[in-house]
N, C-alpha and C. Protein backbone atom coordinates (compact mmCIF):
# COMPACT_ATOMS: atom_id res chain seq x y z
N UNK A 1 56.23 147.67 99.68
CA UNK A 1 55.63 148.41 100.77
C UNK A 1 54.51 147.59 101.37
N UNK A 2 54.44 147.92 102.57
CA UNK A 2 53.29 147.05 103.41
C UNK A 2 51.87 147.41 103.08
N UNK A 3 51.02 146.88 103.04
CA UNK A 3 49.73 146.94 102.91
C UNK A 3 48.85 147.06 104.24
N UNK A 4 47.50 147.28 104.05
CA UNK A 4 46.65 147.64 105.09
C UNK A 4 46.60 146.34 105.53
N UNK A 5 46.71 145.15 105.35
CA UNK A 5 46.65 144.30 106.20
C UNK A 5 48.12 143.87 107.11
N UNK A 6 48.59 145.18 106.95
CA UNK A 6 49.51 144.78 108.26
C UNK A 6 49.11 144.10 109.42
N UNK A 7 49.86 143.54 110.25
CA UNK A 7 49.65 142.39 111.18
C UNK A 7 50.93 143.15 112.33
N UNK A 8 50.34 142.57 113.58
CA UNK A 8 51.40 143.17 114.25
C UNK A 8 52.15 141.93 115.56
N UNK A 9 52.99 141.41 114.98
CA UNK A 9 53.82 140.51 115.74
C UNK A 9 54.73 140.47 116.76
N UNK A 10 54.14 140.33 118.33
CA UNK A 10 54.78 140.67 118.72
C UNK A 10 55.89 139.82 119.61
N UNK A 11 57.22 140.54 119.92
CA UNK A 11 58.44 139.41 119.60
C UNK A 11 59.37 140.40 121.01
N UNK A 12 59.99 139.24 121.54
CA UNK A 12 60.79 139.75 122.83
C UNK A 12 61.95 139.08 122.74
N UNK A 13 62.88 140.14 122.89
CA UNK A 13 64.41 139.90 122.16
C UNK A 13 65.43 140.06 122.92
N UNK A 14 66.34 139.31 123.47
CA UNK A 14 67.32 139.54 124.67
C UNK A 14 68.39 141.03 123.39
N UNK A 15 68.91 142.14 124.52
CA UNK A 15 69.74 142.70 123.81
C UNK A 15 70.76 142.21 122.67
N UNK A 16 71.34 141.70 122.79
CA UNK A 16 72.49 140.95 122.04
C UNK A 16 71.73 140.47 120.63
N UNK A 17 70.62 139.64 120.94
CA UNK A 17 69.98 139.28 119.78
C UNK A 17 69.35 140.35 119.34
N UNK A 18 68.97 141.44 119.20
CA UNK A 18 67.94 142.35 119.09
C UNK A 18 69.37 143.27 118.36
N UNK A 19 70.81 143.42 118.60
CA UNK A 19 71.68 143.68 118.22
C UNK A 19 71.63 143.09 117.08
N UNK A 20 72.54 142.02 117.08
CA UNK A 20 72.43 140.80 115.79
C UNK A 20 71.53 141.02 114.69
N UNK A 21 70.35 140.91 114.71
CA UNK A 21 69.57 140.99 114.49
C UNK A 21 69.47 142.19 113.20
N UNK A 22 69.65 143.38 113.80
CA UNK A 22 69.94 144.89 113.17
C UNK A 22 70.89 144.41 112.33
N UNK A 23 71.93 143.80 112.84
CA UNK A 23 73.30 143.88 112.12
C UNK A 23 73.28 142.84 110.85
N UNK A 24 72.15 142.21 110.81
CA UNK A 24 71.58 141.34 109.71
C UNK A 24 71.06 141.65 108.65
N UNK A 25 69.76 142.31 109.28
CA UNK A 25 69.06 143.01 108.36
C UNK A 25 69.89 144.67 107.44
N UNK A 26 71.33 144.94 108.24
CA UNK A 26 71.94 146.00 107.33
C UNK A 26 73.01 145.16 106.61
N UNK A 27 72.91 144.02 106.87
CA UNK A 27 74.27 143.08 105.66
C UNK A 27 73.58 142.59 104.80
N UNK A 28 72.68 141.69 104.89
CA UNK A 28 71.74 141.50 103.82
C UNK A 28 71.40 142.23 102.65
N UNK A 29 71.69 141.48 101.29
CA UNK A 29 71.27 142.73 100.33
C UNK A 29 70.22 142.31 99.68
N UNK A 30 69.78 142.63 98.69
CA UNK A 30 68.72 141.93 97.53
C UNK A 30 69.81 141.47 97.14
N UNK A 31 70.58 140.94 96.34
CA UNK A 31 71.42 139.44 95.69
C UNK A 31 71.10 138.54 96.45
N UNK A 32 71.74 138.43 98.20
CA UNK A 32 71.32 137.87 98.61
C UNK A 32 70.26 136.79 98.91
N UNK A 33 69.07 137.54 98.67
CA UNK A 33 67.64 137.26 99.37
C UNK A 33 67.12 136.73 97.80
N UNK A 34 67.53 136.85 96.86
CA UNK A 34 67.28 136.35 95.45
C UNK A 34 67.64 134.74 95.19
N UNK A 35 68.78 134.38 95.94
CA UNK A 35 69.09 132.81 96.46
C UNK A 35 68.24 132.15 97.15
N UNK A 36 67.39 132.77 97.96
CA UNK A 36 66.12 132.35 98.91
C UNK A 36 64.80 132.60 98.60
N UNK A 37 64.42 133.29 97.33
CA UNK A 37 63.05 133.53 96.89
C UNK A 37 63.19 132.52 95.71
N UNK A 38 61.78 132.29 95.34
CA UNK A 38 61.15 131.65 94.40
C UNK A 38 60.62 132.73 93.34
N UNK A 39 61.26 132.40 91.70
CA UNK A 39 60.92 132.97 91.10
C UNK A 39 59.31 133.47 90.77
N UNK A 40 58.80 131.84 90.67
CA UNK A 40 57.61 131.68 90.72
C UNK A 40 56.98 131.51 91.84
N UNK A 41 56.92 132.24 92.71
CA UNK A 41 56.04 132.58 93.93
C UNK A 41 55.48 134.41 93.90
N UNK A 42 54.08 134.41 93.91
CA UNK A 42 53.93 135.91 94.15
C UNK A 42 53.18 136.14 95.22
N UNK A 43 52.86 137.54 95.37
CA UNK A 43 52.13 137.93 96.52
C UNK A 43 50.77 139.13 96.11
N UNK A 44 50.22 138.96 95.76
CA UNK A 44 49.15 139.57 95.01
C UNK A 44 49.75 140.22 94.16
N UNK A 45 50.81 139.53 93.10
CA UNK A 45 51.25 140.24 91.96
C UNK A 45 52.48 140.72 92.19
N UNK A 46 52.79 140.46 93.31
CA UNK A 46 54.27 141.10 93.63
C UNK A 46 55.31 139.91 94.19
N UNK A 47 56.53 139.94 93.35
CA UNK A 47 57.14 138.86 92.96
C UNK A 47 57.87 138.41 94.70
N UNK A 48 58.03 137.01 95.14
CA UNK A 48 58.56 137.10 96.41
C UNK A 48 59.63 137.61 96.81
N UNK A 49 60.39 137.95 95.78
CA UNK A 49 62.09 139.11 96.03
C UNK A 49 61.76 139.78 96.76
N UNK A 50 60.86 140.91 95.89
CA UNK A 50 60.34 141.81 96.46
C UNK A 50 59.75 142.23 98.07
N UNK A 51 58.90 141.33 98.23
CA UNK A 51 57.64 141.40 99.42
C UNK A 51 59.29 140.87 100.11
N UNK A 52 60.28 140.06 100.38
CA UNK A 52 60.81 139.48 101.13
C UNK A 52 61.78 140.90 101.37
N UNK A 53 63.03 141.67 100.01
CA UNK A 53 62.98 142.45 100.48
C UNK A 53 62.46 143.66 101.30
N UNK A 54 61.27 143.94 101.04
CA UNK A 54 60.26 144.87 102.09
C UNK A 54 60.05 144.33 103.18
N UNK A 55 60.48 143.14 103.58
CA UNK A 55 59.96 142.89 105.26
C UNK A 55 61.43 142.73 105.93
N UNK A 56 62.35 142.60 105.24
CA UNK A 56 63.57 143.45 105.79
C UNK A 56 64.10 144.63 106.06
N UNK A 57 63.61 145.45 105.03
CA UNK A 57 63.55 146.61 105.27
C UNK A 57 62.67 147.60 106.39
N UNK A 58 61.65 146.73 106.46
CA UNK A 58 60.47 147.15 107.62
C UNK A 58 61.30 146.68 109.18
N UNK A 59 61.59 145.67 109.10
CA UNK A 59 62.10 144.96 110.28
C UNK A 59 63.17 146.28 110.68
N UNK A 60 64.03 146.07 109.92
CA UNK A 60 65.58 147.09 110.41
C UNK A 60 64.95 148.74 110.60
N UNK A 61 63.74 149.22 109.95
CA UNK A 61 63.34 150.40 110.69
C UNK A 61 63.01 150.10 111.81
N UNK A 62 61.91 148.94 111.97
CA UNK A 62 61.45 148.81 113.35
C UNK A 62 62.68 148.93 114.25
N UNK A 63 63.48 147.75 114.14
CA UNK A 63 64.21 147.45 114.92
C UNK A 63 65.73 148.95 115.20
N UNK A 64 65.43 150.06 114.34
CA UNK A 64 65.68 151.38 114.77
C UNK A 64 65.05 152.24 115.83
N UNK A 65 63.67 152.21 115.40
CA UNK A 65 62.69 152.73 116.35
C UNK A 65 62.84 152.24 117.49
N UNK A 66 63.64 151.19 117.86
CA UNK A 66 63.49 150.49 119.09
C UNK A 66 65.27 150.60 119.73
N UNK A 67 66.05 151.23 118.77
CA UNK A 67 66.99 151.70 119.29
C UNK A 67 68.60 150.67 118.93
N UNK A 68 68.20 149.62 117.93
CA UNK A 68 69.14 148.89 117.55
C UNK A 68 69.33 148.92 115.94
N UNK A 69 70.06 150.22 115.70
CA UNK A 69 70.31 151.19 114.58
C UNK A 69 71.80 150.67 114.33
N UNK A 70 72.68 149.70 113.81
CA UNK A 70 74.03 150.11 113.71
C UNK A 70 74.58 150.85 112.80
N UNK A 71 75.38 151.61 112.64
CA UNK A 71 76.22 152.11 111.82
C UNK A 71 76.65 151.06 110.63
């Protein structure tokens, strides 16, 4: 889960990519993202799996709220 030092990045996305995009973040699993983290990397105690899954998961809500939800 995100912390109070959220940050807010902001990013301009042609449709198609802003599509894509969604359709990424719902294929992606944790197995996945476990090939791309470092065991030994943390984030104030929280292992990089983790924090990496949660900013996928944040992303694909955002990127709901904004109307690129796929099925």
């Amino acid at each position: 889960m995100a912390d109070a030092e959220a940050i807010t990045i902001p990013l301009r996305l042609p449709s198609d990519e802003a599509t894509a995009l969604a359709q990424l973040c719902k294929r992606i699993s944790y197995d996945d993202l476990i090939r791309y983290s470092s065991r030994h990397e943390r984030y104030k105690k929280r292992l990089e799996i983790d924090v990496m899954w949660s900013a996928v998961n944040i992303l694909q809500r955002q990127l709901a709220e904004a109307g690129f939800a796929p099925r």
